[in-house]
C-alpha atoms as a PDB file:
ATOM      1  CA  UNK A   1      18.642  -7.456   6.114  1.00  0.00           C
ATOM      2  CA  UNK A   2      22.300  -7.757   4.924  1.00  0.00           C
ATOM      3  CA  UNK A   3      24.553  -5.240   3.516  1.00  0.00           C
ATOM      4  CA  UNK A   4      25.059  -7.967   1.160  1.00  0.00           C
ATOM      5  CA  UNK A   5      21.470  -8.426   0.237  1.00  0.00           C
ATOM      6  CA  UNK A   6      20.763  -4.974   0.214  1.00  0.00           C
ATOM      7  CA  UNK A   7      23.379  -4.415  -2.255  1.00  0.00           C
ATOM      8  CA  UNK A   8      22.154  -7.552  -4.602  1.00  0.00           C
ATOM      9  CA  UNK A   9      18.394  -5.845  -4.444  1.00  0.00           C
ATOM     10  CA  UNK A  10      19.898  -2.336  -5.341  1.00  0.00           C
ATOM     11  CA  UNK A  11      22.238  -3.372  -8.202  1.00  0.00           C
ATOM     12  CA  UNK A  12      23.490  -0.662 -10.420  1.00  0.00           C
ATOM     13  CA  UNK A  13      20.012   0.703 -10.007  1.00  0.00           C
ATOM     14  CA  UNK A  14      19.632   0.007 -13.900  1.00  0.00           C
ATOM     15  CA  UNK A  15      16.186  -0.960 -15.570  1.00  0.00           C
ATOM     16  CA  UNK A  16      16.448  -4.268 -14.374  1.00  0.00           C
ATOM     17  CA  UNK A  17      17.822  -4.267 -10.740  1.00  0.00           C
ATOM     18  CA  UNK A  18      15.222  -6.025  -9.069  1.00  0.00           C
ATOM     19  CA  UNK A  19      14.102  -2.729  -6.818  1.00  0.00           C
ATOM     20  CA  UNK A  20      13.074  -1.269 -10.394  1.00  0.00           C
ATOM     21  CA  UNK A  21      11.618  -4.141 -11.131  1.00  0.00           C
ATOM     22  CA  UNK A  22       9.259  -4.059  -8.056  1.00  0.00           C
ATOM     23  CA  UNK A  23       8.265  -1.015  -8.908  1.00  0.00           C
ATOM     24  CA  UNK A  24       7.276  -1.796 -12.334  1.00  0.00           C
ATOM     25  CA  UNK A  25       4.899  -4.464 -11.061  1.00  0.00           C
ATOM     26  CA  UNK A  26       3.575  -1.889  -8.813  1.00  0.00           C
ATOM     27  CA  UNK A  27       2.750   0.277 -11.799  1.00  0.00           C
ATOM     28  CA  UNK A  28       1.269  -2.522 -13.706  1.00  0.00           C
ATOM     29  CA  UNK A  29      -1.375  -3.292 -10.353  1.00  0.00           C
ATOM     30  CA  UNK A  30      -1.950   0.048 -10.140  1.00  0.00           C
ATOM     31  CA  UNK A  31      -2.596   1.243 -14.118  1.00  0.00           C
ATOM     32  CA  UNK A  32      -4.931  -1.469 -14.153  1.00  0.00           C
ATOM     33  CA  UNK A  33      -7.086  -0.352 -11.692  1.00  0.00           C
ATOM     34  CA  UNK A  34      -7.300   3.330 -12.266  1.00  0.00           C
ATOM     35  CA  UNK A  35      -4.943   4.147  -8.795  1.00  0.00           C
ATOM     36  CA  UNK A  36      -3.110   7.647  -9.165  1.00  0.00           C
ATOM     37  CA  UNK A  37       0.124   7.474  -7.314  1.00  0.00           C
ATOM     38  CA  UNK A  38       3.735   8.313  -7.703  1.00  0.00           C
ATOM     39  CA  UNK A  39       7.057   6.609  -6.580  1.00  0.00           C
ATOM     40  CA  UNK A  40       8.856   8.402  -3.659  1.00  0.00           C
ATOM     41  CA  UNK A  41      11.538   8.389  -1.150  1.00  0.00           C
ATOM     42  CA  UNK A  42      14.609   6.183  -2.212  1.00  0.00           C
ATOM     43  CA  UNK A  43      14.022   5.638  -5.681  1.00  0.00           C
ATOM     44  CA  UNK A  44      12.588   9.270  -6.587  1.00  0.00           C
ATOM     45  CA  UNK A  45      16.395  10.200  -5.069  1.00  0.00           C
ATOM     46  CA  UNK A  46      18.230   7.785  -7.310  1.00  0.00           C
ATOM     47  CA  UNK A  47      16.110   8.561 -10.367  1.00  0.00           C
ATOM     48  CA  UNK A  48      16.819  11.876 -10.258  1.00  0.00           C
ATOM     49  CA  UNK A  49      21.358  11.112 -10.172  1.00  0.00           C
ATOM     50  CA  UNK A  50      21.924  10.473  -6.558  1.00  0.00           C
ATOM     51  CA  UNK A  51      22.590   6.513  -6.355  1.00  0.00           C
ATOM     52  CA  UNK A  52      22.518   5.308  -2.398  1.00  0.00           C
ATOM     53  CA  UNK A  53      20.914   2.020  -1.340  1.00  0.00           C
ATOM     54  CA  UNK A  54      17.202   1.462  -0.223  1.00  0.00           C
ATOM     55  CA  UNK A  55      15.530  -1.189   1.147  1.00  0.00           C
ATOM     56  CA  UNK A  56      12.063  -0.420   0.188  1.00  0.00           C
ATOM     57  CA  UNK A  57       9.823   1.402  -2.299  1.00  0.00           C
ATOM     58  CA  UNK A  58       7.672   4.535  -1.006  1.00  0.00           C
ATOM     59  CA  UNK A  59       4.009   4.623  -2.427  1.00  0.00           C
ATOM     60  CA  UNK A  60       2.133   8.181  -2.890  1.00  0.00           C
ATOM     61  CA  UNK A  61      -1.042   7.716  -2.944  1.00  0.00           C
ATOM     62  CA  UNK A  62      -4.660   8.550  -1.727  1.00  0.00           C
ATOM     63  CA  UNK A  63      -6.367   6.818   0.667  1.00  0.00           C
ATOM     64  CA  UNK A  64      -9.627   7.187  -0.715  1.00  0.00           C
ATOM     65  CA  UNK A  65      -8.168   5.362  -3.905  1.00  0.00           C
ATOM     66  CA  UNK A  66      -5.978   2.855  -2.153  1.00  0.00           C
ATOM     67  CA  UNK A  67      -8.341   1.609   0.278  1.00  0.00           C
ATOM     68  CA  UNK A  68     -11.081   0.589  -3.017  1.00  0.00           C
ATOM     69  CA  UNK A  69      -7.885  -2.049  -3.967  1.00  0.00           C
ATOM     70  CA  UNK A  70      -7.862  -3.801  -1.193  1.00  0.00           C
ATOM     71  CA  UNK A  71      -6.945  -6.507  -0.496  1.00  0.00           C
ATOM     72  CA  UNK A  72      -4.307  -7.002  -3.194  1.00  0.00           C
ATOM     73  CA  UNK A  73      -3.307 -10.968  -3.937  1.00  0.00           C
ATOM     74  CA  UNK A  74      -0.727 -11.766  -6.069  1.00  0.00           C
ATOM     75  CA  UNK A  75       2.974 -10.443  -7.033  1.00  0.00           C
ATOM     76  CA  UNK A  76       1.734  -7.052  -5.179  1.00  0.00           C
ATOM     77  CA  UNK A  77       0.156  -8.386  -1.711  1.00  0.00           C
ATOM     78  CA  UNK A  78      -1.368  -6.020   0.692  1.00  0.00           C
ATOM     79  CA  UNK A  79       0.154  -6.314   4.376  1.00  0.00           C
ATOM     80  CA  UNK A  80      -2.713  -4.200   6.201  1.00  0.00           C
ATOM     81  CA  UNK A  81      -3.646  -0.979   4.711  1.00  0.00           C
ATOM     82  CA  UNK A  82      -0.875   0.923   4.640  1.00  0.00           C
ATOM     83  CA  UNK A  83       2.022  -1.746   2.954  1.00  0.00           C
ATOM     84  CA  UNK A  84       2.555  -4.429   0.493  1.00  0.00           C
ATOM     85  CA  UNK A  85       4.860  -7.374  -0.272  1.00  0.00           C
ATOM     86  CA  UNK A  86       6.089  -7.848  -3.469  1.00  0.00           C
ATOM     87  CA  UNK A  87       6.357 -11.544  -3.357  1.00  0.00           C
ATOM     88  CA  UNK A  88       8.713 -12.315  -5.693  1.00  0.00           C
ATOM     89  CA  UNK A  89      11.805 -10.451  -3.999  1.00  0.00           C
ATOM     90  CA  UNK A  90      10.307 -10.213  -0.706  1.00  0.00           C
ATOM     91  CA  UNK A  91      10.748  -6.388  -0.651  1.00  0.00           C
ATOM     92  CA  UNK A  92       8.363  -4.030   1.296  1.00  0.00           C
ATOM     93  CA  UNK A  93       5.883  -1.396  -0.394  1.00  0.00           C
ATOM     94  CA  UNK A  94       5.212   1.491   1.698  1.00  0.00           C
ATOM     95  CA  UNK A  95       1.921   3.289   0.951  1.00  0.00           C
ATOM     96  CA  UNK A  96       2.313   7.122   1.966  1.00  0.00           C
ATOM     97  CA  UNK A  97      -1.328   9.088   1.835  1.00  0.00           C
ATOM     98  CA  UNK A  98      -1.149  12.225   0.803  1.00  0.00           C
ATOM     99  CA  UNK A  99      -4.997  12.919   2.358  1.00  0.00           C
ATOM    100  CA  UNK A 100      -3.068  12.425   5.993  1.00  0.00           C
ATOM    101  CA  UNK A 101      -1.416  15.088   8.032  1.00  0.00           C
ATOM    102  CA  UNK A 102       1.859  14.209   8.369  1.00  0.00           C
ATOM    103  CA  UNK A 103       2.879  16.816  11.094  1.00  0.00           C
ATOM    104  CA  UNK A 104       4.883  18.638   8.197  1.00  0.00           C
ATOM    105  CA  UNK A 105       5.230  22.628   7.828  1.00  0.00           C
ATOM    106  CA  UNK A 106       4.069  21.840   4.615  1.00  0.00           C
ATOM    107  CA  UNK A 107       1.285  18.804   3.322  1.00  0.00           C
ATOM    108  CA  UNK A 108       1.990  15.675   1.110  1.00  0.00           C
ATOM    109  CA  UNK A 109       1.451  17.204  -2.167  1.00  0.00           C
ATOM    110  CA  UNK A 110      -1.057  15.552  -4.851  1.00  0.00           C
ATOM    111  CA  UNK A 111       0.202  12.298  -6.634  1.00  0.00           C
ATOM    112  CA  UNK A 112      -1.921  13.665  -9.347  1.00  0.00           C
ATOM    113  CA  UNK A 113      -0.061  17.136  -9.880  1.00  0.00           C
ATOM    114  CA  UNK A 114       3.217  16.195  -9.135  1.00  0.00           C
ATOM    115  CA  UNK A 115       3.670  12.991 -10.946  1.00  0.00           C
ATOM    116  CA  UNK A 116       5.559  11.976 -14.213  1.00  0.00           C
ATOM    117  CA  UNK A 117       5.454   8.699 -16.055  1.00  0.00           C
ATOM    118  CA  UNK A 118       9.250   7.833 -16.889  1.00  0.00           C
ATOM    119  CA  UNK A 119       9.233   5.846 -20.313  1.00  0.00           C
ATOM    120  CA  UNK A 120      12.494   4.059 -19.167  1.00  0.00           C
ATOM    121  CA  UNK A 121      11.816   2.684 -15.994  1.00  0.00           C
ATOM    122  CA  UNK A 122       7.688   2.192 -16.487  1.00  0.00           C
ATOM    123  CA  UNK A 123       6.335   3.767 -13.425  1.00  0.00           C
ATOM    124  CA  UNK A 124       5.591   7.164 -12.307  1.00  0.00           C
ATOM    125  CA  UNK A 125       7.417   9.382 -10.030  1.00  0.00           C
ATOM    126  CA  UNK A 126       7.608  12.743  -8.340  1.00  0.00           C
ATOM    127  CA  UNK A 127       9.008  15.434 -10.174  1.00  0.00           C
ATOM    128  CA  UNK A 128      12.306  16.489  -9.162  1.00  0.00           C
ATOM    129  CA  UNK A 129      10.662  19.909  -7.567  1.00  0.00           C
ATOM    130  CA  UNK A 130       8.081  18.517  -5.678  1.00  0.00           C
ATOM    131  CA  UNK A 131      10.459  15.847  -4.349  1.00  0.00           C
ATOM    132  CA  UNK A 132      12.951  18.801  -3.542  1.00  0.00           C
ATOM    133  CA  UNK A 133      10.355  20.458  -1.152  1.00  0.00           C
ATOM    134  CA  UNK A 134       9.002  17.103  -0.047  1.00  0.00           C
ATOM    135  CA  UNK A 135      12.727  16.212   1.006  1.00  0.00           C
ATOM    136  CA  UNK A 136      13.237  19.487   3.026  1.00  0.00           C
ATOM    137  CA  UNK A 137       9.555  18.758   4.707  1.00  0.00           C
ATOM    138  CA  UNK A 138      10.877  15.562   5.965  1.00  0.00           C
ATOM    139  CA  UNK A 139      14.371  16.834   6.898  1.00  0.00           C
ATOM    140  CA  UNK A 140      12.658  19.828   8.992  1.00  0.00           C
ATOM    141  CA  UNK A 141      10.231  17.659  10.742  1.00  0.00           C
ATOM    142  CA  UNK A 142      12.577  15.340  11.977  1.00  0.00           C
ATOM    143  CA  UNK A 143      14.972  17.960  12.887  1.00  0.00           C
ATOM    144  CA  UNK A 144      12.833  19.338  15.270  1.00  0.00           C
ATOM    145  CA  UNK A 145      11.086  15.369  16.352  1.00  0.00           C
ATOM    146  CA  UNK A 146      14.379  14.171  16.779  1.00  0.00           C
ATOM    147  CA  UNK A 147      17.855  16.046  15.843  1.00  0.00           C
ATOM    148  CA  UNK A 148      20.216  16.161  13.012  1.00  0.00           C
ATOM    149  CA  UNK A 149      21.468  12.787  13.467  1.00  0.00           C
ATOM    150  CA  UNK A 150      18.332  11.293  12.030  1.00  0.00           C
ATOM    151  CA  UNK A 151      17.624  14.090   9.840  1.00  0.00           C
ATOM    152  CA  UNK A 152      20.348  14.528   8.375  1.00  0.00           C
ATOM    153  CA  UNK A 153      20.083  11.453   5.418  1.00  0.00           C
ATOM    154  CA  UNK A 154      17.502  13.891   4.056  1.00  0.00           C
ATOM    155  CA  UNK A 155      19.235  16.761   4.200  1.00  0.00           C
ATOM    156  CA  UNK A 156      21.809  15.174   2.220  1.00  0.00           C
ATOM    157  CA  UNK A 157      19.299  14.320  -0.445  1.00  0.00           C
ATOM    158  CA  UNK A 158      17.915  17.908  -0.732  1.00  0.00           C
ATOM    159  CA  UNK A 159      22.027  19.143  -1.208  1.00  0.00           C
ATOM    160  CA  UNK A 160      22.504  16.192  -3.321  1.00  0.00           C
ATOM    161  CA  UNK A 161      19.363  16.234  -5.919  1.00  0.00           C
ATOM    162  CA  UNK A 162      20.062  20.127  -6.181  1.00  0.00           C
ATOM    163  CA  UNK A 163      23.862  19.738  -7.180  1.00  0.00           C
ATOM    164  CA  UNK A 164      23.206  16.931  -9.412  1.00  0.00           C
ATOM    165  CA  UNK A 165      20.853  18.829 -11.733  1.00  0.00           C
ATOM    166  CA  UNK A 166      21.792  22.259 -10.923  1.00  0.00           C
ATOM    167  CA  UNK A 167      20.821  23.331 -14.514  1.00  0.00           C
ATOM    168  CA  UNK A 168      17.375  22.752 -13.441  1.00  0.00           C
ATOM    169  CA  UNK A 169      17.527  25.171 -10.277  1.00  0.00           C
ATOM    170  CA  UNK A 170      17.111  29.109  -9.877  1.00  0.00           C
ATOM    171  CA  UNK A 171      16.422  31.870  -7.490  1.00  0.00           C
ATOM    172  CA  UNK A 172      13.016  32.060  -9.543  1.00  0.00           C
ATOM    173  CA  UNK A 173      12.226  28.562  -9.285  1.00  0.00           C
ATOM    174  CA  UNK A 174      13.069  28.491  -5.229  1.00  0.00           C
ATOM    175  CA  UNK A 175      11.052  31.489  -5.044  1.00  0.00           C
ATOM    176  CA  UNK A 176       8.232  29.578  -5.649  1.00  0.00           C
ATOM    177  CA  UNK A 177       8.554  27.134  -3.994  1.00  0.00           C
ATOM    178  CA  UNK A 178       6.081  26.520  -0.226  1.00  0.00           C
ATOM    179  CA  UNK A 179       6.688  28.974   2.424  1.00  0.00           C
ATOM    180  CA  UNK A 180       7.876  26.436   4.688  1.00  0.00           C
ATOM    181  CA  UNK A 181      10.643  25.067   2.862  1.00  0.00           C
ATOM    182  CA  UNK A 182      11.929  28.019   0.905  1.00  0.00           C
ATOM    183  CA  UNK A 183      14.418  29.077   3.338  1.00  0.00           C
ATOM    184  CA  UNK A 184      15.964  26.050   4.044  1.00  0.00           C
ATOM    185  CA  UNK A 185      15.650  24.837  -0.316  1.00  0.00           C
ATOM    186  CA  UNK A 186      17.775  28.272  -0.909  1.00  0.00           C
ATOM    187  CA  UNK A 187      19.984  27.706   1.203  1.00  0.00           C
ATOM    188  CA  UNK A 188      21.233  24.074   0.149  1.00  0.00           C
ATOM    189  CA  UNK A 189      20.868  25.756  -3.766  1.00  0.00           C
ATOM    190  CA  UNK A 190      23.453  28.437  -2.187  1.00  0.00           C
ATOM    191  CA  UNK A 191      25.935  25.675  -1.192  1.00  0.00           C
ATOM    192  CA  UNK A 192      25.213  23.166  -4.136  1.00  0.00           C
ATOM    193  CA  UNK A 193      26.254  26.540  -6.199  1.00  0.00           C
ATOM    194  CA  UNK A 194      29.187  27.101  -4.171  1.00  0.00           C
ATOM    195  CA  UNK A 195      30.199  23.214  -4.523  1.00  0.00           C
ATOM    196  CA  UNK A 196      29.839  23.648  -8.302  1.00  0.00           C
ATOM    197  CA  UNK A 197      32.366  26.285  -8.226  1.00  0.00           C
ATOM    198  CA  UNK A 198      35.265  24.224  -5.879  1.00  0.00           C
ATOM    199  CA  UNK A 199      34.599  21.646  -8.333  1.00  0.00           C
ATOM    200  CA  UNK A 200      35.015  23.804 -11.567  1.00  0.00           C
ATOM    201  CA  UNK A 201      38.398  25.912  -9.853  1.00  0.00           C
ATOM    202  CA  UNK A 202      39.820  22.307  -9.031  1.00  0.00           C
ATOM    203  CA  UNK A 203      39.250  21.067 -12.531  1.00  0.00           C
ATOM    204  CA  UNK A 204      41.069  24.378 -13.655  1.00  0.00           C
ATOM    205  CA  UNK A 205      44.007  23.534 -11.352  1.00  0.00           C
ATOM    206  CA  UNK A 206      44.656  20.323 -12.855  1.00  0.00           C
ATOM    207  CA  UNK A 207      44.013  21.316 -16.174  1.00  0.00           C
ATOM    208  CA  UNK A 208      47.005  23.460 -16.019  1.00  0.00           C
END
């Protein structure tokens, strides 16, 4: 795929860039058939204030419930049982199960516990938390599969979704977050709080 078409699918990653749209006619598949899931990945990032590009939309789901869909005809078409095509933009549907092991210090956590409906953009999606530890799951696994290089995109995204909506973070909060991730969650809230402050001493600078 293009830069250029991956930009056109993207757009300003407003409520009616086509990637939102896909996952809108995702949600409407799934409400009607009584299948629990949340958005993650690429678009759980950008929701939550850190806009990069993504070339797909990542499903959370159980495989109990997903397999009972299938197969799926229509604007949502399953590809196998673990993607779909959304046929009207051509863009691919990952579908994550959270009753898989992974290989991750921590498990997929439950759609069901960890997802929100947003009213704006019609679909539900992880909480910004749950998507934190998730994140630093990933970003650990691959560290140690296959170095920094590769891991590093979602290291980025755990620094990034923590100094976007610092109000939202705390010691407390870290604290309870899994064992497995807590280390590595308080130290990217260390540095997003130490970013915070270059940015606030700069803005003093050329305030005077």
């Amino acid at each position: 795929m293009t830069a250029a078409k991956i930009l056109k699918l993207n757009g300003d990653m407003s409520h009616d860039a086509p990637m939102m749209e896909v996952v809108r006619r995702f949600h409407a598949v799934s409400s009607s058939r009584g299948l629990p899931y949340c958005v993650v990945g690429g678009m759980a990032v950008v929701r939550n204030g850190y806009a990069r590009t993504t070339v797909d939309v990542d499903i959370l789901t159980y495989k109990s419930d997903w397999v009972r869909l299938l197969p799926l005809q229509g604007e949502i078409s399953s590809q196998g049982i673990d993607s779909c095509l959304d046929t009207e933009t051509g863009i691919r549907i990952d579908i994550l199960f959270a009753d898989e092991d992974w290989g991750m210090a921590m498990p997929m956590p439950d759609p069901r516990k960890v997802m929100e409906f947003d009213e704006e953009l019609g679909a539900n999606f992880i909480d910004l938390h749950a998507l934190v530890q998730l994140k630093a799951a990933v970003y650990l696994a691959k560290l140690h599969e296959q170095g920094e290089d590769v891991a590093s995109k979602d290291r980025s995204d755990v620094f990034e979704l923590m100094r976007r909506n610092l109000s939202r973070f705390t010691k407390e909060i870290i604290q309870g977050y899994h064992p497995a991730v807590r280390g590595h969650c308080r130290k990217a809230f260390k540095s997003a709080l130490r970013a915070a402050r270059r940015n606030e001493g700069q803005g003093k600078e050329l305030e005077r």
